[in-house]
Each structure stands twice: as structure tokens, then as C-alpha cells.
N, C-alpha and C. Protein backbone atom coordinates (compact mmCIF):
# COMPACT_ATOMS: atom_id res chain seq x y z
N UNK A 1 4.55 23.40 -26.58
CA UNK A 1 4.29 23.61 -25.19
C UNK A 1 3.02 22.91 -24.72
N UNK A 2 2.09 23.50 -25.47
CA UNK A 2 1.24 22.99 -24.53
C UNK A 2 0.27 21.65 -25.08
N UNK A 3 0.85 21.03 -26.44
CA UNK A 3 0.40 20.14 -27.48
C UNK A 3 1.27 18.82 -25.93
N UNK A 4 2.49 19.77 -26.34
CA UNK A 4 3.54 18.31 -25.34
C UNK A 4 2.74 18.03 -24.16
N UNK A 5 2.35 19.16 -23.48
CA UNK A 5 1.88 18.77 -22.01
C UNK A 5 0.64 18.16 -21.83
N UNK A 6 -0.47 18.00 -23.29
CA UNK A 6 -1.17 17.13 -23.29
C UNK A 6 -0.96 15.45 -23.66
N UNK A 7 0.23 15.46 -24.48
CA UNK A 7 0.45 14.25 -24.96
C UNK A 7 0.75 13.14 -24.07
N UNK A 8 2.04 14.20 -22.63
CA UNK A 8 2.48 13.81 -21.34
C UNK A 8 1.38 13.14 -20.75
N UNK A 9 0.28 13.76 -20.24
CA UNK A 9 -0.96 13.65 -19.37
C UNK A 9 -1.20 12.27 -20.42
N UNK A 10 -1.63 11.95 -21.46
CA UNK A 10 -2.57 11.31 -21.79
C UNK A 10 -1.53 10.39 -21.64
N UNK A 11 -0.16 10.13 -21.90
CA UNK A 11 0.76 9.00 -22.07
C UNK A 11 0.71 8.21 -20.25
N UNK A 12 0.19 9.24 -19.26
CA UNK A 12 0.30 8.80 -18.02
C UNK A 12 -0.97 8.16 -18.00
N UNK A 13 -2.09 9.14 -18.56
CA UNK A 13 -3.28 8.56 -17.97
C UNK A 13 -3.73 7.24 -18.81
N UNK A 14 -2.58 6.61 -19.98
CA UNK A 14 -3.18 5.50 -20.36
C UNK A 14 -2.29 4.87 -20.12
N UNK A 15 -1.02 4.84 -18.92
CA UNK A 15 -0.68 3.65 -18.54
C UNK A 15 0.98 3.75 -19.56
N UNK A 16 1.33 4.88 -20.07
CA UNK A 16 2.45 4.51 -21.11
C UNK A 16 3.42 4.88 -20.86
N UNK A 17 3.33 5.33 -19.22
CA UNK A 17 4.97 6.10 -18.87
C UNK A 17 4.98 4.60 -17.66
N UNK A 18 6.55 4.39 -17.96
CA UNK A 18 6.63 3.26 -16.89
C UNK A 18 7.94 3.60 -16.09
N UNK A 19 7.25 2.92 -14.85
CA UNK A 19 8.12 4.30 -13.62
C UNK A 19 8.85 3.21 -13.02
N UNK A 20 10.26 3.22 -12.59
CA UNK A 20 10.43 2.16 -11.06
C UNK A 20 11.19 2.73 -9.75
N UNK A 21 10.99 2.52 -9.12
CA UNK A 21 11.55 3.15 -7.85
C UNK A 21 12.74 2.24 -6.77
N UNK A 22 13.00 2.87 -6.20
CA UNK A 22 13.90 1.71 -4.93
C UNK A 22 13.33 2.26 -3.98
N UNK A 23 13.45 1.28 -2.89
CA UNK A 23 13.09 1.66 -1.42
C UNK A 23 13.95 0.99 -0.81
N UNK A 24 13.72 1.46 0.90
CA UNK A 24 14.62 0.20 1.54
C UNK A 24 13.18 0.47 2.59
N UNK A 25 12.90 -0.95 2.77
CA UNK A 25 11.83 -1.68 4.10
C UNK A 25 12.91 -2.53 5.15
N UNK A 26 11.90 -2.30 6.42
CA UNK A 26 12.11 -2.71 7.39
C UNK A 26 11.82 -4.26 7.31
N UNK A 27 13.25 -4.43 7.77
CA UNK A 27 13.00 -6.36 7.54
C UNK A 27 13.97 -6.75 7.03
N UNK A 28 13.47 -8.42 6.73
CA UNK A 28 14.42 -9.19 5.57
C UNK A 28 13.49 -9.63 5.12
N UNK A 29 13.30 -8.93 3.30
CA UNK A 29 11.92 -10.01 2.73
C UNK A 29 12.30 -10.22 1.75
N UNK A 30 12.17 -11.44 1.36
CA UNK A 30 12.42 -12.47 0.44
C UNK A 30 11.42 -12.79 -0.76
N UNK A 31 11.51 -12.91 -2.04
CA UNK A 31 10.67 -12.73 -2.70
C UNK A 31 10.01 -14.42 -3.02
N UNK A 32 8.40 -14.66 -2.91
CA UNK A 32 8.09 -15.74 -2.71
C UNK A 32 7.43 -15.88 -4.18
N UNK A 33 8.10 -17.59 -5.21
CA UNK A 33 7.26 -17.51 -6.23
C UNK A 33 7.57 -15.88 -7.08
N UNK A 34 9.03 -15.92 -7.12
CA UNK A 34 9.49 -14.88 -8.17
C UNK A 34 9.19 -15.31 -9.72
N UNK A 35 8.87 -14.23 -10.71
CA UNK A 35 9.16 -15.28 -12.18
C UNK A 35 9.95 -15.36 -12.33
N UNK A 36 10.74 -16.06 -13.51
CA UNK A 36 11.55 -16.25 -14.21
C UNK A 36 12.67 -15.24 -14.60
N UNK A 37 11.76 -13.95 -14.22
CA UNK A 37 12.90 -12.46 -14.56
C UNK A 37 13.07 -11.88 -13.05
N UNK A 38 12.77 -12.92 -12.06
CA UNK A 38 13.11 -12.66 -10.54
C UNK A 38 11.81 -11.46 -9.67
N UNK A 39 11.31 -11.25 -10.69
CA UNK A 39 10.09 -10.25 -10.01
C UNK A 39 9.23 -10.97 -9.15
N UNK A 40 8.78 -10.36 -8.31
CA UNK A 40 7.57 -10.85 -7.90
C UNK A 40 6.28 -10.03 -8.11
N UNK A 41 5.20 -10.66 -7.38
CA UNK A 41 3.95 -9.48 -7.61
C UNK A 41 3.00 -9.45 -6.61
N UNK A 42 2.71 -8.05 -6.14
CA UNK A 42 1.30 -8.24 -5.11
C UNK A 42 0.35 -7.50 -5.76
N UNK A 43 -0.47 -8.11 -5.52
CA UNK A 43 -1.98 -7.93 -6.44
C UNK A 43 -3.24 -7.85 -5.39
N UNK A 44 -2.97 -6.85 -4.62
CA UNK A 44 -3.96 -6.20 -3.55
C UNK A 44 -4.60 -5.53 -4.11
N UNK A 45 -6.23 -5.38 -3.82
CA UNK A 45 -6.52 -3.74 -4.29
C UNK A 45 -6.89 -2.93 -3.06
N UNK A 46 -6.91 -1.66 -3.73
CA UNK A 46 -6.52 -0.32 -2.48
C UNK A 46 -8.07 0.19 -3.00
N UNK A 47 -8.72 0.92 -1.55
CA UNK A 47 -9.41 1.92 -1.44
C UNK A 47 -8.49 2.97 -0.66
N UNK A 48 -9.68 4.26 -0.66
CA UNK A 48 -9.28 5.44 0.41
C UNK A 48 -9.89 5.31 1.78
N UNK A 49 -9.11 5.38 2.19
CA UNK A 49 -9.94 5.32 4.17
C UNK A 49 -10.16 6.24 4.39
N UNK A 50 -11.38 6.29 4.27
CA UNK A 50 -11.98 7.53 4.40
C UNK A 50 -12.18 8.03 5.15
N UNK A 51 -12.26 7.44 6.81
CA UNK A 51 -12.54 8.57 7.69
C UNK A 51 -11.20 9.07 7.94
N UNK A 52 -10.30 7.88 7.79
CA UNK A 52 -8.69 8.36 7.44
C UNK A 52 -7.99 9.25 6.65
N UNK A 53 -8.30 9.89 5.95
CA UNK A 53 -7.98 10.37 4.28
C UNK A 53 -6.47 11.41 4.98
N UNK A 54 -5.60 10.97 4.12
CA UNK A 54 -5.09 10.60 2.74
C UNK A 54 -4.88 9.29 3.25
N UNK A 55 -5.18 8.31 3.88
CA UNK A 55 -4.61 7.00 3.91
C UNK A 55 -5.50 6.23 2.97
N UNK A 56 -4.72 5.07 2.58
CA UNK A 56 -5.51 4.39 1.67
C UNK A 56 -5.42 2.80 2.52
N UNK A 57 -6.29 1.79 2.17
CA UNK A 57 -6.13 0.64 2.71
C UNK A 57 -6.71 -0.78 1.88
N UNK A 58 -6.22 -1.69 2.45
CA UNK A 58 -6.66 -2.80 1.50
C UNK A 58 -7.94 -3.28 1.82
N UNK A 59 -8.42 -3.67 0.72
CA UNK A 59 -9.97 -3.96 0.67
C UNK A 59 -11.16 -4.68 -0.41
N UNK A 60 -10.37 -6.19 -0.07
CA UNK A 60 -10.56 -7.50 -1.54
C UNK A 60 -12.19 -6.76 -1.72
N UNK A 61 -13.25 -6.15 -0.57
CA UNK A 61 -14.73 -6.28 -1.58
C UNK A 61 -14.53 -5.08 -2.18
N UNK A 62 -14.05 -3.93 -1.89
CA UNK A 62 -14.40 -2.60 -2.42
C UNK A 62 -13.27 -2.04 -3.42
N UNK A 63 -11.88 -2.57 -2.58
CA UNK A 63 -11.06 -1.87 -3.42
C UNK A 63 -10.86 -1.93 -5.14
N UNK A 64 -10.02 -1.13 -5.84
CA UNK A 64 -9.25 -0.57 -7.21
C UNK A 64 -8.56 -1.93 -7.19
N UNK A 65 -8.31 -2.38 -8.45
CA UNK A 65 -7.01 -3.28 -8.62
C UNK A 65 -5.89 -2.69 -8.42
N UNK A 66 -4.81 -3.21 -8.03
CA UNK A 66 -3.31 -2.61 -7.93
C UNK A 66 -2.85 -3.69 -7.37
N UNK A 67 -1.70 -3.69 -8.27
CA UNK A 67 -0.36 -4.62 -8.79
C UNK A 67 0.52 -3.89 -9.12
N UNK A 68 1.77 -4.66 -8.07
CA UNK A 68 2.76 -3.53 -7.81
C UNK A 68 3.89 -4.95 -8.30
N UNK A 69 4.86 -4.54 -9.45
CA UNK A 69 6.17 -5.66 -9.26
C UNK A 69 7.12 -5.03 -8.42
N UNK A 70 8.06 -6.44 -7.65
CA UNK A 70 8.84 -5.96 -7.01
C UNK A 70 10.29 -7.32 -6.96
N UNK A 71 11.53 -6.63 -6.71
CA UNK A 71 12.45 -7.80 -6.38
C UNK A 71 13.48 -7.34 -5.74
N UNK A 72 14.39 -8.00 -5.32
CA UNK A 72 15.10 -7.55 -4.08
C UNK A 72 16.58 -7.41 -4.75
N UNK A 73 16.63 -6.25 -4.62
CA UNK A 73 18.22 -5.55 -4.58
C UNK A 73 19.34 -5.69 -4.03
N UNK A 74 19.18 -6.20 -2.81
CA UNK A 74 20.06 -6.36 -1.32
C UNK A 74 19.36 -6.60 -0.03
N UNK A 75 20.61 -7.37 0.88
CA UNK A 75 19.80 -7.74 2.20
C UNK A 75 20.83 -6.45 2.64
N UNK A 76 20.45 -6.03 4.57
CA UNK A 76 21.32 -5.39 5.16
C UNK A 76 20.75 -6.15 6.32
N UNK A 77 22.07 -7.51 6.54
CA UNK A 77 21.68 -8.04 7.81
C UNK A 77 21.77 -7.37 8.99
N UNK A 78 23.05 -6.71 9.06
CA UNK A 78 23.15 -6.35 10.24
C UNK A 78 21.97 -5.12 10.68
N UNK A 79 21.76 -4.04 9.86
CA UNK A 79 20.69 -3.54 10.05
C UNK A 79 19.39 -3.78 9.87
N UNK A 80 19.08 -5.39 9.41
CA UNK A 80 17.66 -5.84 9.16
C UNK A 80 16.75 -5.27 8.26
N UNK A 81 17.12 -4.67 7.50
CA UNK A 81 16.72 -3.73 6.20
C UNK A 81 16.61 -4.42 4.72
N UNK A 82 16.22 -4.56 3.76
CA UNK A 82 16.10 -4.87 2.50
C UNK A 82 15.61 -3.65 1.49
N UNK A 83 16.67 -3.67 0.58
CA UNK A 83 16.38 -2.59 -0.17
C UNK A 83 16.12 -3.31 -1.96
N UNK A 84 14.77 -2.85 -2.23
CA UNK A 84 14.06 -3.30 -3.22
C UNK A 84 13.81 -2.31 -4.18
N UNK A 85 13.73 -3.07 -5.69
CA UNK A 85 13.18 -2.52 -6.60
C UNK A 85 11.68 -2.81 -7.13
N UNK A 86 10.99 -1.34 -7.42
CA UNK A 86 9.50 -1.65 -7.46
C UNK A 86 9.11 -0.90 -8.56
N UNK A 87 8.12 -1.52 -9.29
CA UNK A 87 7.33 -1.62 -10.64
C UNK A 87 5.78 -1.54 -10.30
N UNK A 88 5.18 0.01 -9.90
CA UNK A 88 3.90 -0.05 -10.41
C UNK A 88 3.23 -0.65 -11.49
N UNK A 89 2.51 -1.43 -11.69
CA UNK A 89 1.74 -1.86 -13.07
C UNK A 89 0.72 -0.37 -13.01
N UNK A 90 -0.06 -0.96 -11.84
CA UNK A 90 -1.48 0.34 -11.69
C UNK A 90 -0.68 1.67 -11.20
N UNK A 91 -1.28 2.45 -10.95
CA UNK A 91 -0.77 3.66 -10.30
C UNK A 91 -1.72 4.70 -9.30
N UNK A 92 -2.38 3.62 -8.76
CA UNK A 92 -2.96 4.39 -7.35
C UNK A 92 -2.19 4.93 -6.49
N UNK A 93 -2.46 5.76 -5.98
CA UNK A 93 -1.95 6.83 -4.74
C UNK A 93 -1.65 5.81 -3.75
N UNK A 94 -0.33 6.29 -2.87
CA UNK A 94 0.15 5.84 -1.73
C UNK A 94 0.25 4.00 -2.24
N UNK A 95 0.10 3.61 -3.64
CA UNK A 95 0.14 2.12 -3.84
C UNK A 95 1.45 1.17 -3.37
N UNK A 96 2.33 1.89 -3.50
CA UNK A 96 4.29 1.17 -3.11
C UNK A 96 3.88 0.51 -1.76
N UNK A 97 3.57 2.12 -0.90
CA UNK A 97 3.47 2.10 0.31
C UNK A 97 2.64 0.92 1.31
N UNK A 98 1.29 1.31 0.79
CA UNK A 98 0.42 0.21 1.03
C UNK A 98 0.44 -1.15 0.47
N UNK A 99 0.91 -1.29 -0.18
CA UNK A 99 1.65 -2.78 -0.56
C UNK A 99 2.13 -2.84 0.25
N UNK A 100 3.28 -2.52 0.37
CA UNK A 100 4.62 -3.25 1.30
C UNK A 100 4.19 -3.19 3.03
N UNK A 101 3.30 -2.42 3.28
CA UNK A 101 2.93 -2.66 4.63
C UNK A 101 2.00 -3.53 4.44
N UNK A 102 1.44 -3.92 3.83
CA UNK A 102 0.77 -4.91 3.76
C UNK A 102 1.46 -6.36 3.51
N UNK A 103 2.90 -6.16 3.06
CA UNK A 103 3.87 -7.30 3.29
C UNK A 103 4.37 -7.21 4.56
N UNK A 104 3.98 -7.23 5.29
CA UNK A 104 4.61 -6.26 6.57
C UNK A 104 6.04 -6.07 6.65
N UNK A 105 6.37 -5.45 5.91
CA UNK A 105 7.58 -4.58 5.61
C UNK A 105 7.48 -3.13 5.00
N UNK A 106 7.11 -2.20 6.21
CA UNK A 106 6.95 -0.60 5.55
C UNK A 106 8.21 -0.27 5.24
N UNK A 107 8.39 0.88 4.40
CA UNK A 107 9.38 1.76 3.96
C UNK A 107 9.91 2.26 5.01
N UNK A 108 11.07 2.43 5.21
CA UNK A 108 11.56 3.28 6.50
C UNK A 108 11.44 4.73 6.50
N UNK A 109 11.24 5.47 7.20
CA UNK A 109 10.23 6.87 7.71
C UNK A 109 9.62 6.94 6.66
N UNK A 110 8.81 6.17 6.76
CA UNK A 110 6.94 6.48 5.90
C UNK A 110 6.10 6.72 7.22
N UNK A 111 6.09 8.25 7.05
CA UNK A 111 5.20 8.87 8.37
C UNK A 111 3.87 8.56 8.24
N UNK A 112 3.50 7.73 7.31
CA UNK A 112 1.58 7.59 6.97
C UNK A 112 1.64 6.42 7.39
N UNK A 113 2.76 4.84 6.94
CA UNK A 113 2.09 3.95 6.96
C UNK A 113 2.94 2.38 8.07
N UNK A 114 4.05 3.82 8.30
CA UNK A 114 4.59 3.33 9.32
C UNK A 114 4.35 3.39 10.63
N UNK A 115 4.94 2.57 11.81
CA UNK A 115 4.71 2.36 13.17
C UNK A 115 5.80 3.68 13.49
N UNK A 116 6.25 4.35 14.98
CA UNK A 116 6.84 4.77 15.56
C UNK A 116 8.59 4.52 15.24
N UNK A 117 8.56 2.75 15.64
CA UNK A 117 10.05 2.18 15.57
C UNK A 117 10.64 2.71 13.90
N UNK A 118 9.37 2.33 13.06
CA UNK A 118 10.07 1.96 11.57
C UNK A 118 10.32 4.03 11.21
N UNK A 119 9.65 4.53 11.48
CA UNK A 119 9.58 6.13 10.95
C UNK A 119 10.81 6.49 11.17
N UNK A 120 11.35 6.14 13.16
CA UNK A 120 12.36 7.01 13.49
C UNK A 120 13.65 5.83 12.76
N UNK A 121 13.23 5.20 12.05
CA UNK A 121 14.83 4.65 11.37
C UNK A 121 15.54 5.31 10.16
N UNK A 122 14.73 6.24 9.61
CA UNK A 122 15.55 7.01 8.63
C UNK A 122 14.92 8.70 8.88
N UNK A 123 15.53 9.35 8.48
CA UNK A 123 15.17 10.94 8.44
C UNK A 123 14.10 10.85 7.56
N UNK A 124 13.98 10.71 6.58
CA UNK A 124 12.89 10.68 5.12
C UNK A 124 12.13 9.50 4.90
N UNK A 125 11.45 9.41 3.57
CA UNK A 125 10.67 8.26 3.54
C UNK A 125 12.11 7.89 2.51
N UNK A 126 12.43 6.41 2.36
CA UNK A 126 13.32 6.02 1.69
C UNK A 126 12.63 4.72 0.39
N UNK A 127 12.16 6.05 -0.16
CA UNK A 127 11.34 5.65 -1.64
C UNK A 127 11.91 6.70 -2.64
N UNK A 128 12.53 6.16 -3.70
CA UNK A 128 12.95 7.08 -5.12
C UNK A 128 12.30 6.86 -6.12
N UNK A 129 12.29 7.93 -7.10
CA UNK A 129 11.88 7.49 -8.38
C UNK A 129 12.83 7.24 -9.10
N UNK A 130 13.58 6.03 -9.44
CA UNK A 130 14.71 5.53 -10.39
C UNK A 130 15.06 6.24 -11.86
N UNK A 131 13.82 5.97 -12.40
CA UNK A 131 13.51 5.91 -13.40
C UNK A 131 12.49 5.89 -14.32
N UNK A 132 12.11 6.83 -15.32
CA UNK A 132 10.96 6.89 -16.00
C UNK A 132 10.87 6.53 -17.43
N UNK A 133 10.15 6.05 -18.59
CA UNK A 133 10.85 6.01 -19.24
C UNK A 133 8.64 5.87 -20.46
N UNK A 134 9.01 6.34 -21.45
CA UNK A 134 7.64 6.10 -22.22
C UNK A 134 8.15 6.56 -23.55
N UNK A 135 7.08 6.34 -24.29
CA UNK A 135 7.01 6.41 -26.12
C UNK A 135 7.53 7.66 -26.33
N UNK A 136 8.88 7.74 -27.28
CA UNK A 136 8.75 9.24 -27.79
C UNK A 136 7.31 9.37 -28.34
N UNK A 137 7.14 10.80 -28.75
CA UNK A 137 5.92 10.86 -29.82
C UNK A 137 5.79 10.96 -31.14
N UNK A 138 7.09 10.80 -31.78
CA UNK A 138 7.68 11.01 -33.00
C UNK A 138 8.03 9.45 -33.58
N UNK A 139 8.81 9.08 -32.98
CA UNK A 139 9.86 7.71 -33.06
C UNK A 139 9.31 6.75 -32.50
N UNK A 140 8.86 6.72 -31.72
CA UNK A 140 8.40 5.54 -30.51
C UNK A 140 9.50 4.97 -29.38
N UNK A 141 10.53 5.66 -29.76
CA UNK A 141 11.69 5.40 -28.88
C UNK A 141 11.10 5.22 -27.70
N UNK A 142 11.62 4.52 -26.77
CA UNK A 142 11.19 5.04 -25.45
C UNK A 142 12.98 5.18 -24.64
N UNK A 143 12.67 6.65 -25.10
CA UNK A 143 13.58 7.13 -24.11
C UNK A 143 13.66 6.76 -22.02
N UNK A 144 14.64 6.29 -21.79
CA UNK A 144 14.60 6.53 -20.24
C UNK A 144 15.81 7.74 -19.32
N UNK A 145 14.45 8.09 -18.59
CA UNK A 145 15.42 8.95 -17.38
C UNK A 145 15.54 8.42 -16.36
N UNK A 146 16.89 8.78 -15.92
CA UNK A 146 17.18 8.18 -14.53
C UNK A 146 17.49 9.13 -13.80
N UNK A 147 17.67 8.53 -12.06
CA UNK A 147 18.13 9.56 -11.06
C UNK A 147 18.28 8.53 -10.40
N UNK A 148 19.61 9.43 -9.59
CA UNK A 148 20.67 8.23 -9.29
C UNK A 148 19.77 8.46 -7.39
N UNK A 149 19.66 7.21 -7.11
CA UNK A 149 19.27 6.98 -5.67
C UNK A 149 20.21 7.35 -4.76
N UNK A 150 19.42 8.49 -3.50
CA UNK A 150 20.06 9.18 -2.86
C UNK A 150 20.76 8.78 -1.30
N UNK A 151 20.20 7.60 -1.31
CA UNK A 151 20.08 6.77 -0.22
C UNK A 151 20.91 5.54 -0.15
């Protein structure tokens, strides 16, 4: 019990659980200078806005590193939508989010980092957690969990 729930914590806090998510953003965005495995990468770093708080914002003198991979899943022309898959490297707070508005393409109803138009386009924020997946502690397996996207 509680051996596991330290092993958990420390496997997060050193970076060994690896997470990916889907979203769908407002837009059509195209991935520029993908690698070779089609990813791309933004490599912003984030502070907290502080007189803002909980918002976080970009900020080349002050901010955290954060690098977020990402690649594109699907267009939805007719609704102008793109629904993407995303790969925290770092794992700062609100990081998906503030990335992608910073591509200017927010998540659709992201009530923090969206405009008016983009919020009222979905009921929810339309960000999942796909998938998790890290070291057994025995084996080294790395088991993965999934959850099937609801959206």
C-alpha cells in the first residue's frame, strides 16, 4: 500500500510515467518540421501569472522549460477543428493548454485559455488522458493503460 504509493510519486516525480493525451483545437494546424516519427515539438517555457493565478503564461526570460510533443490525428474541415495527439516531455501545470494557445489553436471549451467563440464550441474542455504507461517495479515492464477517448 503504501511502499506502492511512494514508488508511484517518485516514478512521476522523476519523469518515468509517460502520459499522452488527444485534444481537438480550434483550427487547421499542420505540423511544421515534423521528425521522422511525424511528431512535432514546442519548446516554450511557462511561468505562473501571477496576478492571474491559476493561469500560467509564456515567458522566454523567466519561464520553466516545457516541451510538449505533438502530431495530428485528423483534420475536420468542415468544422475547422484538428484533433491531435500530445506528449508532455515536462509536466508543468496547464502545459497542453498553454502550448497550443500559444500555437494559436486553443482546445475547444478550455474556459482558462480560451476566447468566448472557442469555449462555447464544445460543452467540456476536449483534452483526454489516452494513456499512461511507466516501469513495472519488479520487471521493468512498462505496462500501458488506456482510456478510450470520449469525444
Amino acid at each position: 500500500g503504501a511502499q506502492a504509493q511512494r514508488r508511484l510519486s517518485l516514478a512521476f516525480e522523476q519523469r518515468e510515467v509517460h502520459k499522452r493525451y488527444v485534444a481537438v483545437v480550434d483550427g487547421i494546424l499542420n505540423a511544421p518540421g515534423e521528425t521522422p516519427d511525424g511528431w512535432a515539438v514546442i519548446n516554450l517555457p511557462i511561468i505562473v501569472d501571477w496576478p492571474n493565478r491559476p493561469l500560467r503564461i509564456i515567458d522566454a526570460a523567466m519561464g520553466k522549460p516545457s516541451v510538449t510533443r505533438w502530431r495530428v490525428l485528423s483534420h475536420d474541415e468542415a468544422a475547422r477543428t484538428t484533433r491531435l495527439e500530445l506528449e508532455p516531455v515536462t509536466g508543468r501545470s496547464h502545459q497542453l493548454r498553454v502550448h497550443l494557445k500559444a500555437l494559436g489553436h486553443p482546445i475547444l471549451g478550455d474556459t482558462l485559455y480560451a476566447d468566448a467563440r472557442v469555449q462555447a464550441r464544445a460543452p467540456r474542455l476536449l483534452l483526454h488522458a489516452s494513456s499512461l504507461s511507466l516501469a513495472h517495479p519488479e520487471n521493468q515492464e512498462p505496462p500501458t493503460f488506456e482510456s478510450a477517448v470520449p469525444f
